[in-house]
Protein backbone atom coordinates (compact mmCIF):
# COMPACT_ATOMS: atom_id res chain seq x y z
CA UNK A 1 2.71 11.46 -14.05
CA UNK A 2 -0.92 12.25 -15.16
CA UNK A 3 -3.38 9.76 -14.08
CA UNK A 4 -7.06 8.90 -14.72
CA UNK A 5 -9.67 7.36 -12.01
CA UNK A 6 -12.90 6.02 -13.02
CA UNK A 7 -15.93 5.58 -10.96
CA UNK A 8 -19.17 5.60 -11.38
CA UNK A 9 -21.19 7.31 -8.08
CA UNK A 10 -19.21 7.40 -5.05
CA UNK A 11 -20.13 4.66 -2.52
CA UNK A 12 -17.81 3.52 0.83
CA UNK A 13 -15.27 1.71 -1.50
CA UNK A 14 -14.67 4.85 -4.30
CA UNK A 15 -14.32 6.89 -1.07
CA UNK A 16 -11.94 4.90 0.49
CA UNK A 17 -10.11 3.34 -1.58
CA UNK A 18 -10.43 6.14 -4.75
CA UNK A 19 -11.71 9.53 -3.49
CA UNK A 20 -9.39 9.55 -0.54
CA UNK A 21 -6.06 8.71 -1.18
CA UNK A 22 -5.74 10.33 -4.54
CA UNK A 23 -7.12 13.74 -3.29
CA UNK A 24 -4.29 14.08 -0.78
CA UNK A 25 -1.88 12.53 -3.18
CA UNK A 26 -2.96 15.55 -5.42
CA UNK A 27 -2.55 17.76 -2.44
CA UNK A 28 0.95 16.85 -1.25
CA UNK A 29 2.52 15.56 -3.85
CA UNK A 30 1.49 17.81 -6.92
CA UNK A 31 4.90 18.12 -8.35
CA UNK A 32 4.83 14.41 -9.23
CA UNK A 33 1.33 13.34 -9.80
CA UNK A 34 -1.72 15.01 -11.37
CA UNK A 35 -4.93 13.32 -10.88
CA UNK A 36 -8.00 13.65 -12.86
CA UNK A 37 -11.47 11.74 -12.82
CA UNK A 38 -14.59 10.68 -14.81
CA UNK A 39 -17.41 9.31 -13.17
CA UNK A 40 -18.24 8.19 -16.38
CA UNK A 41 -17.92 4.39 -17.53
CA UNK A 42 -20.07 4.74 -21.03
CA UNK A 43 -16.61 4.78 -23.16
CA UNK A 44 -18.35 7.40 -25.51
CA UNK A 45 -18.10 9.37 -22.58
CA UNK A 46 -14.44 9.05 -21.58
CA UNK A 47 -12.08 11.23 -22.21
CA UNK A 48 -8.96 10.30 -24.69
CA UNK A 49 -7.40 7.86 -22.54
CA UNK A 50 -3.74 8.17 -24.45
CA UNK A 51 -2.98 11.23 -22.71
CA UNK A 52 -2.48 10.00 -19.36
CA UNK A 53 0.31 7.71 -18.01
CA UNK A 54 -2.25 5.39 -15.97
CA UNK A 55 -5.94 4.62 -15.64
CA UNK A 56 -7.19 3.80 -12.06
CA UNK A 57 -10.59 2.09 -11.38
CA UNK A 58 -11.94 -0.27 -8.51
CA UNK A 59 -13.53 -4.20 -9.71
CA UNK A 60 -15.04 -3.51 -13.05
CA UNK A 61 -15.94 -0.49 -15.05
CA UNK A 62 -19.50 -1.31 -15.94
CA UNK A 63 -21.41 -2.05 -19.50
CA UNK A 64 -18.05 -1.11 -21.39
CA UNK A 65 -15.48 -2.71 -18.86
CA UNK A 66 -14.30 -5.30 -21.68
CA UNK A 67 -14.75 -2.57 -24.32
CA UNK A 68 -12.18 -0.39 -22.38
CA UNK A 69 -9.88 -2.98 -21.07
CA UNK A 70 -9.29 -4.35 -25.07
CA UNK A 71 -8.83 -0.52 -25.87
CA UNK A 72 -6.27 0.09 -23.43
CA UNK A 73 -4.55 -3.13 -24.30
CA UNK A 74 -4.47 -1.87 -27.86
CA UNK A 75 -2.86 1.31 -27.19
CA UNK A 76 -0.37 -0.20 -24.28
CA UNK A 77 -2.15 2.30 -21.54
CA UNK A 78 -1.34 0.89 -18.24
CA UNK A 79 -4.08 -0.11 -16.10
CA UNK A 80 -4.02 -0.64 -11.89
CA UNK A 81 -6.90 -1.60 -10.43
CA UNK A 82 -8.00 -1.75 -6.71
CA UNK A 83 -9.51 -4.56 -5.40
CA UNK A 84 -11.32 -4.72 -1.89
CA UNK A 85 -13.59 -7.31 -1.30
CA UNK A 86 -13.18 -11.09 -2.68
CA UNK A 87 -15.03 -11.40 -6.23
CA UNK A 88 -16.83 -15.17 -5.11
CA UNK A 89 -19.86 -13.21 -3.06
CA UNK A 90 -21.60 -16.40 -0.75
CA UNK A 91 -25.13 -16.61 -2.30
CA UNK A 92 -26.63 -14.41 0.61
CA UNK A 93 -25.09 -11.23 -0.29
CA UNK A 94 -27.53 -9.04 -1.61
CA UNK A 95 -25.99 -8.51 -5.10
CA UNK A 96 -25.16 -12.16 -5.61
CA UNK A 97 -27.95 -12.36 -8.18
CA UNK A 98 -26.99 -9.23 -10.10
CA UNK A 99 -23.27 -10.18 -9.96
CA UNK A 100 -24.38 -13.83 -11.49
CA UNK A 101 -26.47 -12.48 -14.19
CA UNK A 102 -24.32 -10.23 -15.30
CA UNK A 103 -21.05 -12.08 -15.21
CA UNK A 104 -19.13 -9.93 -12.81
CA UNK A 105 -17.44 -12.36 -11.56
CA UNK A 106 -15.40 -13.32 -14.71
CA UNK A 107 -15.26 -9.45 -15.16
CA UNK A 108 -13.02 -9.33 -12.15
CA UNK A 109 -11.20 -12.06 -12.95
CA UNK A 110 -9.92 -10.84 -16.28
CA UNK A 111 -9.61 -7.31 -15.16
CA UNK A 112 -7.09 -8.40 -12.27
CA UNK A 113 -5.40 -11.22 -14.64
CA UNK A 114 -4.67 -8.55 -17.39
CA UNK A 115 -3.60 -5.52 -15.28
CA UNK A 116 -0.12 -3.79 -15.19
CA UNK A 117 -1.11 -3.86 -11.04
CA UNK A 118 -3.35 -4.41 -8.28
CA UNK A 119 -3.82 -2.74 -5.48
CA UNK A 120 -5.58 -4.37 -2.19
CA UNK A 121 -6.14 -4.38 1.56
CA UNK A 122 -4.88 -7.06 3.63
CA UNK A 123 -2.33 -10.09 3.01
CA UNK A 124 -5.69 -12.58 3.19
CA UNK A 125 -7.04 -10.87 0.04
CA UNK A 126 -3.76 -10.25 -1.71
CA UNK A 127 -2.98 -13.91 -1.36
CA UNK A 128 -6.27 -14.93 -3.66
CA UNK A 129 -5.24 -11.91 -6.12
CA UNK A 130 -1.78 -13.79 -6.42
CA UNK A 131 -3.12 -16.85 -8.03
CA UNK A 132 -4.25 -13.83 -10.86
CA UNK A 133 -1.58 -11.46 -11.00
CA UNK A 134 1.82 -11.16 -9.11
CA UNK A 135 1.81 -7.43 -9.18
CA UNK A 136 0.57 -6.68 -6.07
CA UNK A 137 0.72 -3.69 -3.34
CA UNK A 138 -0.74 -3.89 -0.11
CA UNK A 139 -2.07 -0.69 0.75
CA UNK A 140 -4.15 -1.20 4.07
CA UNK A 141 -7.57 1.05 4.46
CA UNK A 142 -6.50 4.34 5.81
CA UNK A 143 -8.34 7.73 7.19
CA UNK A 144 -8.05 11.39 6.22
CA UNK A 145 -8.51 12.64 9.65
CA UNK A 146 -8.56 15.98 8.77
CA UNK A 147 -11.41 15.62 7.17
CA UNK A 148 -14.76 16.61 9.23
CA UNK A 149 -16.47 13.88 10.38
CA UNK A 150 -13.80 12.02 12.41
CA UNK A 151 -13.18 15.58 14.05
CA UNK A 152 -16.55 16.06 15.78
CA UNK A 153 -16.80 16.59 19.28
CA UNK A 154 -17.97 13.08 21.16
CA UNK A 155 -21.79 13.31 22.35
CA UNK A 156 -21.95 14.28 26.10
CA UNK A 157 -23.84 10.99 27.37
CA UNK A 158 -24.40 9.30 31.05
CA UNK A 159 -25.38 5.94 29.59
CA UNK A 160 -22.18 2.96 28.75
CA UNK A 161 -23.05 2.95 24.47
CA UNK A 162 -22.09 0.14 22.21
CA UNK A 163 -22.25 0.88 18.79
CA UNK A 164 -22.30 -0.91 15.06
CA UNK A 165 -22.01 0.37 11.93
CA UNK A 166 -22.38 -1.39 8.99
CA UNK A 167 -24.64 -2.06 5.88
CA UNK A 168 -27.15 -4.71 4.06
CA UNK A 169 -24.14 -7.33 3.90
CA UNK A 170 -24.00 -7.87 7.70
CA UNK A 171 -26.86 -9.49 8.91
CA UNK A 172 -25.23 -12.99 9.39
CA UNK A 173 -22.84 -11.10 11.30
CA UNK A 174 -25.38 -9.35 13.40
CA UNK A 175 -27.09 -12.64 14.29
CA UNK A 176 -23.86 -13.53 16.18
CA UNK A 177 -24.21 -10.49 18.77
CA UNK A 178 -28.10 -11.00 18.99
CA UNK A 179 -28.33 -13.12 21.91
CA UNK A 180 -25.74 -11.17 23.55
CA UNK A 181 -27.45 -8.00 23.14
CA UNK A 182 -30.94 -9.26 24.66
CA UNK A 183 -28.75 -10.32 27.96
CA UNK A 184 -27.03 -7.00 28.45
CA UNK A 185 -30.57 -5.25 27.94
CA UNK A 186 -31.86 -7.13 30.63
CA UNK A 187 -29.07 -7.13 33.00
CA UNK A 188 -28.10 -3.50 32.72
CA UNK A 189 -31.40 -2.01 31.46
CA UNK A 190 -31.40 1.75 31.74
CA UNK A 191 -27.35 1.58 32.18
CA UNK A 192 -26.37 0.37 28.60
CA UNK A 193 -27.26 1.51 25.14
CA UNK A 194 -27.00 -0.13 21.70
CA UNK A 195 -26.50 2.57 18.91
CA UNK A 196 -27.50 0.66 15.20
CA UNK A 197 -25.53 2.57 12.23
CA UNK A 198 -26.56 3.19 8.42
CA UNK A 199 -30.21 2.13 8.72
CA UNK A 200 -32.41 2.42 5.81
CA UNK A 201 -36.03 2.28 5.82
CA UNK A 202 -38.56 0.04 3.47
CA UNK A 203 -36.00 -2.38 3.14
CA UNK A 204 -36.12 -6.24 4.34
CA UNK A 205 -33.09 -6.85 4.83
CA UNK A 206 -32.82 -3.78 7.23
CA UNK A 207 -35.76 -4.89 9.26
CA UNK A 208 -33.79 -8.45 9.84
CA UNK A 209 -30.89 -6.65 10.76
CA UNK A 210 -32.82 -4.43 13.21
CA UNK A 211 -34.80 -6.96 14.54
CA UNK A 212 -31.24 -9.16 15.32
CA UNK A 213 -29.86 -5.93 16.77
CA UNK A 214 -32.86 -5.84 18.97
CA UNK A 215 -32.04 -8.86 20.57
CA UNK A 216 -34.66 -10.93 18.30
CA UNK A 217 -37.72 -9.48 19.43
CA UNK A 218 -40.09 -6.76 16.96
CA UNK A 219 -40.57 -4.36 19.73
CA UNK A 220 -37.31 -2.10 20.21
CA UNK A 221 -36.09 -2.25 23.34
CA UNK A 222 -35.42 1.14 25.06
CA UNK A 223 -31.51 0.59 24.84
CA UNK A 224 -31.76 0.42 21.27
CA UNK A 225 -31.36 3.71 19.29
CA UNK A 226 -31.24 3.59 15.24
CA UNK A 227 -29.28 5.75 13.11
CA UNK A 228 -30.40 6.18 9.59
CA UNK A 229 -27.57 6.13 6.98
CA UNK A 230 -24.61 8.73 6.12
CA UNK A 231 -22.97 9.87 3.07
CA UNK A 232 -19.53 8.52 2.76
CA UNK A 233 -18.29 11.66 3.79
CA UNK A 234 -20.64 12.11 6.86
CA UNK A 235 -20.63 8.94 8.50
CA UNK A 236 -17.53 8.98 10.55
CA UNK A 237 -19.92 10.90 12.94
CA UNK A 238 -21.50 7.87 14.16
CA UNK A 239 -18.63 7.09 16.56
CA UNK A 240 -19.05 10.30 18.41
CA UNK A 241 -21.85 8.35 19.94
CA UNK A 242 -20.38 5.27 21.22
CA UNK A 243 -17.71 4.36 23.73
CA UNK A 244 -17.22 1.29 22.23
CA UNK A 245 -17.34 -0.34 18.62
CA UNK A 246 -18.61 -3.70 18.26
CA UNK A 247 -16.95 -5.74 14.90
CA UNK A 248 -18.62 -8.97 15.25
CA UNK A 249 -18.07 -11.35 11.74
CA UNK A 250 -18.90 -14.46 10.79
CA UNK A 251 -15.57 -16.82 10.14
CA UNK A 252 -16.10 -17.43 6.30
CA UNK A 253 -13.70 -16.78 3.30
CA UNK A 254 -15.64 -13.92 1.52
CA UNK A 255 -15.58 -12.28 4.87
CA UNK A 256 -11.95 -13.34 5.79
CA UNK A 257 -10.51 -11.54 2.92
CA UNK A 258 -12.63 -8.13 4.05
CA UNK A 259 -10.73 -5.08 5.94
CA UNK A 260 -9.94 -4.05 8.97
CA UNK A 261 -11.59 -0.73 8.40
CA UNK A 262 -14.18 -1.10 11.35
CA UNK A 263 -11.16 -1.08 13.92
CA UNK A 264 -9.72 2.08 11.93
CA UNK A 265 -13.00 4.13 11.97
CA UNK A 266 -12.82 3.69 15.76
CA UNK A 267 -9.67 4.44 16.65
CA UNK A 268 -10.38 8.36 15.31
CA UNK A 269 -12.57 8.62 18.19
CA UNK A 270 -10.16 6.67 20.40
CA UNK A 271 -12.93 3.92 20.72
CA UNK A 272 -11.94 0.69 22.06
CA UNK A 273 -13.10 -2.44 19.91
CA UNK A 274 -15.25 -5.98 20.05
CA UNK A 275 -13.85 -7.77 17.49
CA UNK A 276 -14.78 -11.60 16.44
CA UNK A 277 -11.46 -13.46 16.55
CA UNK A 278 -11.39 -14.06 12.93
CA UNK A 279 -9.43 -12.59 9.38
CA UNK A 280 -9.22 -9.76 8.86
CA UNK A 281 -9.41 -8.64 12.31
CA UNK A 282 -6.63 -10.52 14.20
CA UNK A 283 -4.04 -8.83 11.49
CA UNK A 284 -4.52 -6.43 14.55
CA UNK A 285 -3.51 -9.70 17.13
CA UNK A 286 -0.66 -6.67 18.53
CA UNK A 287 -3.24 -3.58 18.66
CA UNK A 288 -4.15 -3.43 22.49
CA UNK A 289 -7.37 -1.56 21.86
CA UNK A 290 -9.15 -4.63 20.30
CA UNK A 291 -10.98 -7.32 22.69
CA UNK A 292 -10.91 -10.09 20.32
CA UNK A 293 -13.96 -12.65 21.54
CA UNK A 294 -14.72 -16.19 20.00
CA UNK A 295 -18.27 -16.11 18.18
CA UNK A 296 -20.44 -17.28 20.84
CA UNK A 297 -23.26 -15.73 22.49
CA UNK A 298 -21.78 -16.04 26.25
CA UNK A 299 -18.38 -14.78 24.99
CA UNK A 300 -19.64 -11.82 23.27
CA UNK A 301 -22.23 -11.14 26.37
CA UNK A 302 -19.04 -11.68 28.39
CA UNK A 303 -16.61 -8.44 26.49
CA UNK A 304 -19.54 -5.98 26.62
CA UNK A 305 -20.10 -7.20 30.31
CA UNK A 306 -16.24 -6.60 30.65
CA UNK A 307 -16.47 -2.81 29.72
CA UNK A 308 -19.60 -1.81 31.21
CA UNK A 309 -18.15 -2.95 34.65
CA UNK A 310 -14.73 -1.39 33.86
CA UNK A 311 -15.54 1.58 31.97
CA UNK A 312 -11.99 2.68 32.52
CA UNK A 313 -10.89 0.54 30.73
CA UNK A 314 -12.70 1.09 27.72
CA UNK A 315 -11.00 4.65 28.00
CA UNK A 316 -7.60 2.53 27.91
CA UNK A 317 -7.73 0.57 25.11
CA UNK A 318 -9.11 3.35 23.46
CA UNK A 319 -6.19 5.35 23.72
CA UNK A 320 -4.50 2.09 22.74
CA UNK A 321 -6.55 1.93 19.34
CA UNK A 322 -5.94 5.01 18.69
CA UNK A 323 -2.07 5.18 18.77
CA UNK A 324 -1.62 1.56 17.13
CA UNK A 325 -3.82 2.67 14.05
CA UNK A 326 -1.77 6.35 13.86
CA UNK A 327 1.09 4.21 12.86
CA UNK A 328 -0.11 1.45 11.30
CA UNK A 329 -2.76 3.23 8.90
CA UNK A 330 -1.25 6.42 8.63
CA UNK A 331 -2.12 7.91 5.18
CA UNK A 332 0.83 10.36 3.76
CA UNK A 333 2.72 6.76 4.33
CA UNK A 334 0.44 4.78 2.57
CA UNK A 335 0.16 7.12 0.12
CA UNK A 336 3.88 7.21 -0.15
CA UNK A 337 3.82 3.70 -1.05
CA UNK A 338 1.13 4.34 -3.28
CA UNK A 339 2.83 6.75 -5.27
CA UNK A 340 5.86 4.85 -6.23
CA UNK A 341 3.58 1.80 -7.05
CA UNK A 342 1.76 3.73 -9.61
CA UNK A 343 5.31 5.14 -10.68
CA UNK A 344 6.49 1.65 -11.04
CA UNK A 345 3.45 0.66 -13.21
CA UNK A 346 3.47 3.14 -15.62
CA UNK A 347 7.44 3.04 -16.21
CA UNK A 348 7.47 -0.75 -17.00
């Protein structure tokens, strides 16, 4: 089977849900798939898309994506696309205003109602894809932990660290931990740290992130160490410096129907979790290695409380993370799965 994958610039989602999985599907199973890509969605640009058995992309395919899906239609080239994140973005997201002007919205609607398959996440998002499209795989988020930067050797440290990674969608999230944050600081002082991920300078939104981080105040606090922003394929490093994640999430539906990814970054580092008791999160209500904590300030001061005065503990559910998301996201399965879904599609 010879497929094609489109994307244009590789962000989180082409590497995780693109990039990933079909390099090791090219890797270990080369006798029955060969996968090639363009990073090209100007259809001018494209290769002749009637040589391969199925076209791959994630959401929409830019300027041309009607222009493509009508020529593939035409010429009865099966289509699966990927689908991550709920296409109804709340009006706070950063991109609402581009994804309004320019219609993406329908353009993810049609794209999923009109394709041979979809791939997704979780059951939460898979149930709003069904009301579109029946043809539907599950394939949770899943690591190639051979790859570099969830290999690196943890940072020697003498300081408890919490740690966050995320990007310019969070900071309603953030603003549930804030509180918390400016009562450990004062509590533990010099015996806690707070390590913010994937800063970016000169932007806003950033600073309101940073400055919620901080515990709401514009001077950083000596516990609080920033971390300016990774390449997809760098970033797994951040954990090395943490010995524990914090997940916190605001209970809302575009949220509800993200990933559990932030639990499966962790466990490469065997890094116990704070998690807000909330979809996605509590699909992982049987992993041991998450502390799952209502979305109030005293119950998120009280879980980091909880680990810095039982630091053993930590190291537990670590462990426990870490052998609940070997099974449960393990890749060549996934993949596995993968692979006959795309077979499926393109023999219908």
């Amino acid at each position: 089977m010879k497929v094609l994958a489109l994307w244009n610039g590789m962000g989180g989602v082409e590497y995780h849900r693109l990039y990933v999985p079909l390099k090791r599907l090219q890797i270990d199973h080369a006798d029955q798939i060969e996968v090639e890509v363009s990073q090209e969605f100007n259809k001018a640009g494209l290769p002749n898309l009637k040589q391969y058995d199925l076209i791959l992309f994630n959401r929409w395919l830019g300027a041309d994506h009607y222009e493509i899906l009508h020529y593939l239609a035409k010429h009865g080239i099966p289509y699966v696309i990927d689908i991550d994140d709920f296409w109804e973005l709340p009006k706070y997201h950063p991109t609402y205003k581009f994804f309004r002007e320019n219609k993406l919205k329908q353009a993810i609607v049609d794209a999923i109602r009109y394709a041979d398959g979809v791939t997704t996440t979780t059951p939460q998002l898979a149930a709003e894809i069904k009301k579109l499209n029946r043809n539907i795989a599950i394939l949770p988020n899943a690591l190639d932990t051979t790859d570099e930067h969830w290999l690196s050797a943890p940072q020697q440290r003498d300081v408890f660290t919490f740690g966050w990674v995320g990007g310019l969608t969070h900071s309603n999230d953030i603003m549930i931990i804030s509180d918390a944050i400016a009562r450990i600081c004062d509590e533990y002082g010099d015996k806690v740290r707070f390590v913010i991920c994937g800063w970016m300078p000169n932007n806003y939104v950033w600073d309101s992130i940073l400055y919620k981080f901080n515990g709401s105040t514009g001077i950083l606090r000596p516990q609080v160490v920033v971390s300016a922003a990774q390449a997809p394929n760098e970033y797994g490093n951040f954990y090395r410096l943490f010995d524990c994640a914090l997940a916190p999430l605001e209970d809302t539906k575009w949220n509800n129907c993200k990933s559990e990814l932030k639990i499966i970054e962790a466990s490469t580092y065997k890094l116990p979790v704070i998690a807000s008791n909330v979809n996605p999160y509590i699909n992982h209500a049987e992993n041991y290695g998450v502390h799952f904590t209502d979305n109030t300030p005293d119950r998120w001061y009280q879980a980091m409380k909880h680990f810095l005065d039982s630091q053993e503990s930590a190291r537990i559910l670590g462990d426990n993370n870490y052998y609940y998301c070997k099974e449960h996201h393990d890749l060549d399965k996934i993949n596995s799965q993968r692979l006959e879904f795309y077979k499926a599609v393109s023999a219908e």
